[in-house]
N, C-alpha and C. Protein backbone atom coordinates (compact mmCIF):
# COMPACT_ATOMS: atom_id res chain seq x y z
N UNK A 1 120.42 -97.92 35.44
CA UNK A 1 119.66 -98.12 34.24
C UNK A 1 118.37 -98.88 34.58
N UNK A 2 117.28 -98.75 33.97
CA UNK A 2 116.17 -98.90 33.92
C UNK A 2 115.57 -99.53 32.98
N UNK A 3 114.81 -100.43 32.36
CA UNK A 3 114.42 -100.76 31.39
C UNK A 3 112.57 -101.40 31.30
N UNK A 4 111.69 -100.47 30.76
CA UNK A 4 110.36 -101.17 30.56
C UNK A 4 109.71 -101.31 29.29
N UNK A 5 109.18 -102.67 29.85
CA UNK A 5 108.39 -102.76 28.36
C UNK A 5 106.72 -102.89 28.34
N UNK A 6 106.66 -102.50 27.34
CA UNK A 6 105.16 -102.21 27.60
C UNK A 6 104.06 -102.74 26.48
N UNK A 7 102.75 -103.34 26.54
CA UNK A 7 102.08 -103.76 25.47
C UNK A 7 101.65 -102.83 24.92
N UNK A 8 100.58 -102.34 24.04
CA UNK A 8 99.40 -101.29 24.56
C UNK A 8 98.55 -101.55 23.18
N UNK A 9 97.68 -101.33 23.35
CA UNK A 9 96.07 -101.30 22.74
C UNK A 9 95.49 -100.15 22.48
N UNK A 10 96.35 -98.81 23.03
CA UNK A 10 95.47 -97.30 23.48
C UNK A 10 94.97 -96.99 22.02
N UNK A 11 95.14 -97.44 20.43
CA UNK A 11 94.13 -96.93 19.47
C UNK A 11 93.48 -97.52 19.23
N UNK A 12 93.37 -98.78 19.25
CA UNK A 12 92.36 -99.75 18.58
C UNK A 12 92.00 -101.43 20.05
N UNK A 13 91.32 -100.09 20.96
CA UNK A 13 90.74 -101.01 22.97
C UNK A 13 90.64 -102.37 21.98
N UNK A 14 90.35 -103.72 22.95
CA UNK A 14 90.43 -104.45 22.60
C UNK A 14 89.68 -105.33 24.12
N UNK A 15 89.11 -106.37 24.25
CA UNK A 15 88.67 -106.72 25.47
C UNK A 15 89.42 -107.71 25.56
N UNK A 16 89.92 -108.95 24.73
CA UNK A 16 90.57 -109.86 25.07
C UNK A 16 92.37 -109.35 24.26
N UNK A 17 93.42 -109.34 25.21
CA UNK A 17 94.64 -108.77 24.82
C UNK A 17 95.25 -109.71 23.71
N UNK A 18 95.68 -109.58 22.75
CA UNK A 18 96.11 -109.90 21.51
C UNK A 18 97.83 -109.70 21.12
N UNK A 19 98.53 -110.36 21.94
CA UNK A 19 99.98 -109.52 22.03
C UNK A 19 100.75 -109.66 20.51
N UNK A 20 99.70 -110.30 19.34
CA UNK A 20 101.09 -110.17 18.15
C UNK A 20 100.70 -109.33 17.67
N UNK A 21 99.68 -108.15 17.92
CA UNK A 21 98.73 -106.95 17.23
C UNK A 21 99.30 -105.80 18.30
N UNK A 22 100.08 -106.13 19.37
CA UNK A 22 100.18 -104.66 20.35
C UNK A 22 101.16 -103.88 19.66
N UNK A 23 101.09 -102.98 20.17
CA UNK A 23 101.66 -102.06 20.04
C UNK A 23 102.77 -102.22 21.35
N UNK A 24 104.24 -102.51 20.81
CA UNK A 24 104.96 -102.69 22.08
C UNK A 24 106.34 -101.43 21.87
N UNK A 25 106.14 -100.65 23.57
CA UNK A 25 106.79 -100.24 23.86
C UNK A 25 108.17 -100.37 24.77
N UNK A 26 109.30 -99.97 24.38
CA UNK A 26 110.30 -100.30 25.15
C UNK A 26 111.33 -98.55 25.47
N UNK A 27 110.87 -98.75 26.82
CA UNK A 27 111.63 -97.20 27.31
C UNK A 27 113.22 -97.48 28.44
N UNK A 28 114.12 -97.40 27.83
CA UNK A 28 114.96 -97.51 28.58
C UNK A 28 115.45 -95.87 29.57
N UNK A 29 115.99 -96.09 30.74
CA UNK A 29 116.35 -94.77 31.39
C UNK A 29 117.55 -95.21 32.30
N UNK A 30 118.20 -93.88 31.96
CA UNK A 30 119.76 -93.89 32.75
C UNK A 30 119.73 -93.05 33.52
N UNK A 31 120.74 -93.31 34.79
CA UNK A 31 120.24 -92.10 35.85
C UNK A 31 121.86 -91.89 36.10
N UNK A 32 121.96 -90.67 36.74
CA UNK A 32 123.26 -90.47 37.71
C UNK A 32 123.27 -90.97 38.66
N UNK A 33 124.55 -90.28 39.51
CA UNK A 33 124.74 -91.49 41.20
C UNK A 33 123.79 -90.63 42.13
N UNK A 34 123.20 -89.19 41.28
CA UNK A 34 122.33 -88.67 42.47
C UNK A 34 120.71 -88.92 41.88
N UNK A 35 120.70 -90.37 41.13
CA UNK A 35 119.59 -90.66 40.80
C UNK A 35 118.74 -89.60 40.03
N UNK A 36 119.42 -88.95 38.99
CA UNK A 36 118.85 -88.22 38.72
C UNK A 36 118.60 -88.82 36.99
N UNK A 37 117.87 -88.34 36.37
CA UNK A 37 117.50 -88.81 34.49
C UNK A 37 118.23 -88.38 33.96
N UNK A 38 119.06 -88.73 33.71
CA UNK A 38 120.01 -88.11 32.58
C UNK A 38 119.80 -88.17 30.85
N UNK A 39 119.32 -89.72 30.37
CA UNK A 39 119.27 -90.21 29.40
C UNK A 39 117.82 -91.37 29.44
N UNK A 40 116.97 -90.62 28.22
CA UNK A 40 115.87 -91.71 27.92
C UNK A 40 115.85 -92.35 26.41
N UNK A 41 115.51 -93.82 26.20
CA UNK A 41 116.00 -93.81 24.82
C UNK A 41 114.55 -94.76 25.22
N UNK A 42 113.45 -94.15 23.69
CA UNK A 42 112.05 -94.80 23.59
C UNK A 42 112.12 -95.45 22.57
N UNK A 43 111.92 -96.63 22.31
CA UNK A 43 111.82 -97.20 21.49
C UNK A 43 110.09 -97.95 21.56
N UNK A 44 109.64 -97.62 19.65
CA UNK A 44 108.33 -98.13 19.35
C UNK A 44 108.50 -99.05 18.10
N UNK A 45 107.86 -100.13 17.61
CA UNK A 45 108.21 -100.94 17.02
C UNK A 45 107.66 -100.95 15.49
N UNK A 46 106.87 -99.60 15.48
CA UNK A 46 106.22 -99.26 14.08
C UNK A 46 107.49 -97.76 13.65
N UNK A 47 108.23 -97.56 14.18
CA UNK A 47 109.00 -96.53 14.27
C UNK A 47 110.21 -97.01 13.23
N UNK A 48 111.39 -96.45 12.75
CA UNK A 48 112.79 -97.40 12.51
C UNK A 48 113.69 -97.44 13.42
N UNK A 49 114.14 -95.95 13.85
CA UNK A 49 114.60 -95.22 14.88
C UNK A 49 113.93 -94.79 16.13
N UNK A 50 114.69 -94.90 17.04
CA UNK A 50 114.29 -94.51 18.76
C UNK A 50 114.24 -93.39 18.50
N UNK A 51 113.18 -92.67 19.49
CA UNK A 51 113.73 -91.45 19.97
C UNK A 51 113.94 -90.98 21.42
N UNK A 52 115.11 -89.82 21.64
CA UNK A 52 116.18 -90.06 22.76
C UNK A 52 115.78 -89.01 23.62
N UNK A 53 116.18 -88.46 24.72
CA UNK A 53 115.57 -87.82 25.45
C UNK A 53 116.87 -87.15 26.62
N UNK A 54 117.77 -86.50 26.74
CA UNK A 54 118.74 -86.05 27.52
C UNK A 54 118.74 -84.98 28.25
N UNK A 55 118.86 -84.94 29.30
CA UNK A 55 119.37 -84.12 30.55
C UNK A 55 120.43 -84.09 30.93
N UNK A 56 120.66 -82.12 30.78
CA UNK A 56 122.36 -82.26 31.52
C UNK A 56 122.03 -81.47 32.58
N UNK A 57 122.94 -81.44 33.57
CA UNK A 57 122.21 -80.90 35.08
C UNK A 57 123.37 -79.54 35.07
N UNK A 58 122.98 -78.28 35.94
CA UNK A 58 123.97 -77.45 36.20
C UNK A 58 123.81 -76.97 37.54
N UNK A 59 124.40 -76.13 38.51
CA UNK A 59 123.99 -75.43 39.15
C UNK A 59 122.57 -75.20 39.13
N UNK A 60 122.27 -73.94 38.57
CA UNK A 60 121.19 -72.99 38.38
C UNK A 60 120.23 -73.92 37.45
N UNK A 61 120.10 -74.41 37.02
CA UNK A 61 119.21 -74.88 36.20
C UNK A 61 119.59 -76.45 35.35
N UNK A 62 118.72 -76.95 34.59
CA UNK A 62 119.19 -78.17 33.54
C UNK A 62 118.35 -77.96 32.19
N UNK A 63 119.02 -78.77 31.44
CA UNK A 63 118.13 -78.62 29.77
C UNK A 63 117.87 -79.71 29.50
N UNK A 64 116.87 -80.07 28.80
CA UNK A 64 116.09 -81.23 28.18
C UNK A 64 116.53 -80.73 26.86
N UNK A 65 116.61 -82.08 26.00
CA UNK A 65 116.70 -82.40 24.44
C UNK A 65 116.02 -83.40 24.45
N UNK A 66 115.45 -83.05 23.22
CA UNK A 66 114.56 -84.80 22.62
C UNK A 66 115.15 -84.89 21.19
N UNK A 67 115.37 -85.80 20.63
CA UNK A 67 116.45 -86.23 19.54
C UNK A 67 115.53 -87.01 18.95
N UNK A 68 115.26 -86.98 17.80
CA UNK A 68 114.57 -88.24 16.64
C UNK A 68 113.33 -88.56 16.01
N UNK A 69 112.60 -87.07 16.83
CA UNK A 69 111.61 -86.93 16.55
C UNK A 69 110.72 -85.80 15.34
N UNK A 70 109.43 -86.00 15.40
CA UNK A 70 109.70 -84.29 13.97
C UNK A 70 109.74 -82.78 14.67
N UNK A 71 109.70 -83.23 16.16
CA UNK A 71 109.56 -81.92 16.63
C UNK A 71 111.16 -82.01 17.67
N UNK A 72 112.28 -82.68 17.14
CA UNK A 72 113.58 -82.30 17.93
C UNK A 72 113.28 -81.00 18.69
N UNK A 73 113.96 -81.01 20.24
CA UNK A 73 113.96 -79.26 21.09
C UNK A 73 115.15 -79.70 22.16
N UNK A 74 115.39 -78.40 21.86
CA UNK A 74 116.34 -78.16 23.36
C UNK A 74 115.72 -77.28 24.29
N UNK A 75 115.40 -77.46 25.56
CA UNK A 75 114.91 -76.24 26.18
C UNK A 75 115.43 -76.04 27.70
N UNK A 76 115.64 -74.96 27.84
CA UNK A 76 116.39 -75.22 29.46
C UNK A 76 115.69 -74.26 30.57
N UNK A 77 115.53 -75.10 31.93
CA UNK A 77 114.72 -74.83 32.68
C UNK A 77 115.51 -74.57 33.75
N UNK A 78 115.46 -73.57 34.46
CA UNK A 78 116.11 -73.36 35.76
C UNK A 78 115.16 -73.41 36.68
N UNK A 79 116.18 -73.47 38.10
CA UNK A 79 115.36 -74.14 38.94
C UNK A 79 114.77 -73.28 40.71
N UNK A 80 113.62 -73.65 40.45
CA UNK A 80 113.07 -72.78 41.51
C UNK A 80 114.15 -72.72 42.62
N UNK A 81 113.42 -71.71 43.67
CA UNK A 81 113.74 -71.91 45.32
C UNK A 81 113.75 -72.75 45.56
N UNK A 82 112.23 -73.64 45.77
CA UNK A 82 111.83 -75.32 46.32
C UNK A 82 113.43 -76.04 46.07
N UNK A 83 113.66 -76.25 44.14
CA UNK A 83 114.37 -76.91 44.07
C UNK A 83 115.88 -77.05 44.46
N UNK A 84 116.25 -75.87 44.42
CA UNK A 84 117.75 -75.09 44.72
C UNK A 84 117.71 -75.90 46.56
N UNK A 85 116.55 -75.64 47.46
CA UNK A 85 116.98 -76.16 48.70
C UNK A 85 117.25 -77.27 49.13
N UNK A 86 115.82 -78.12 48.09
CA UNK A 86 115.89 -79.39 48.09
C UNK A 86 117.63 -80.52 47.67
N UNK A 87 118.09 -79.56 46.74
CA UNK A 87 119.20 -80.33 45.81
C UNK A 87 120.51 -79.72 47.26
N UNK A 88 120.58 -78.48 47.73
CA UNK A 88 121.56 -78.22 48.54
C UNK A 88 121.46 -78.92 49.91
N UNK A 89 120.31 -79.53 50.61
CA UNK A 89 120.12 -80.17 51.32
C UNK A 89 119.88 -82.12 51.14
N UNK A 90 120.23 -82.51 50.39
CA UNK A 90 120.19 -83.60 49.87
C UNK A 90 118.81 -84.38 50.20
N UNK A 91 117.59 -83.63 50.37
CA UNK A 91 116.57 -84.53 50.24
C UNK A 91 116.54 -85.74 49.25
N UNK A 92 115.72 -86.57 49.78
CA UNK A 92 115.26 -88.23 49.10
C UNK A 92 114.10 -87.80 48.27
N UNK A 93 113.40 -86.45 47.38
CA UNK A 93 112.74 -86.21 47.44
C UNK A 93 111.93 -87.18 46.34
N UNK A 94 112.66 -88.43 46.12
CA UNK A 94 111.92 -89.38 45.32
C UNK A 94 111.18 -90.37 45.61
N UNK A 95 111.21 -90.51 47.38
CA UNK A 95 110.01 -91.09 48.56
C UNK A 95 110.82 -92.72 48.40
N UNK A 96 112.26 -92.50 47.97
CA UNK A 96 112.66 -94.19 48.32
C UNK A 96 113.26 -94.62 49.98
N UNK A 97 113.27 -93.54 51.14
CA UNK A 97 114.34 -93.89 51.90
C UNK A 97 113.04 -93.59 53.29
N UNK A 98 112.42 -94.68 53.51
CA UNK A 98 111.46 -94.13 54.58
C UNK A 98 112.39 -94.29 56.30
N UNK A 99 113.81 -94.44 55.81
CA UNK A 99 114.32 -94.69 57.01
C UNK A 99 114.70 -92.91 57.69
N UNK A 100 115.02 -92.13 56.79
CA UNK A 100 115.49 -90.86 56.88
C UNK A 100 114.61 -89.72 57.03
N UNK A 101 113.19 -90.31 56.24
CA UNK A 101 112.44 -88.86 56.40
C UNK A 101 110.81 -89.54 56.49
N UNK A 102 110.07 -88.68 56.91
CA UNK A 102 108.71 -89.44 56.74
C UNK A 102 107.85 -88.93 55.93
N UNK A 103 106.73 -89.26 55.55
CA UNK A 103 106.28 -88.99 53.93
C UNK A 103 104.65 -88.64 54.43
N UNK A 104 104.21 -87.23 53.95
CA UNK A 104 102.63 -87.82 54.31
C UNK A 104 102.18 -87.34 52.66
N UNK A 105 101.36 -88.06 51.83
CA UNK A 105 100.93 -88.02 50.29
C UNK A 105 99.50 -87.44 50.75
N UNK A 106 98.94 -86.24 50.27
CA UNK A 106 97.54 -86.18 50.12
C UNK A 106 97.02 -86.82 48.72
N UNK A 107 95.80 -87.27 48.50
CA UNK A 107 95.48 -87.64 46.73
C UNK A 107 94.63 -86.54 46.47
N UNK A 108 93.86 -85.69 46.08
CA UNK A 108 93.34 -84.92 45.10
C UNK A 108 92.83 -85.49 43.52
């Protein structure tokens, strides 16, 4: 589990930060044991209710749901070649294990 919180200003910039006027965000995230997202729960403080965010994983593919919002969806995405090799070969492909593999990042 994961948990961030966040100020933010993004409608109404501000030069000196004002934290009883922010806008505060709080995103919690749950993962599996293969570190994967399973569960996001967003919470905003002008909101009443969170809204939730779930992944179930399969073989061939996984589905996203978003829960609580005006545009609720389920949609399910299967998964490339890339990914199918990556997941059968147990890559780190989340760049945490520089002991196992080596990493080169271009930026663009």
């Amino acid at each position: 589990m994961k948990v961030s919180k966040t100020s933010s200003w993004e409608f109404n910039p501000v030069k000196e930060p004002d934290y009883d006027n922010a806008l505060v965000l709080i995103d919690t995230s749950y993962f599996d044991k293969k570190n994967r997202l399973i569960k996001s729960v967003n919470y905003n403080r002008k909101l009443k209710e969170p809204y939730i965010e779930k992944y179930v994983y399969s073989k061939n593919k996984y589905t996203y749901q978003r829960i609580g919002t005006a545009r609720d969806t389920i949609i399910t995405f299967k998964y490339t070649k890339l990914q199918k090799e990556i997941d059968k070969r147990n890559l780190d492909y989340r760049f945490s294990s520089e002991d196992n593999y080596k990493y080169k990042i271009e930026y663009y």
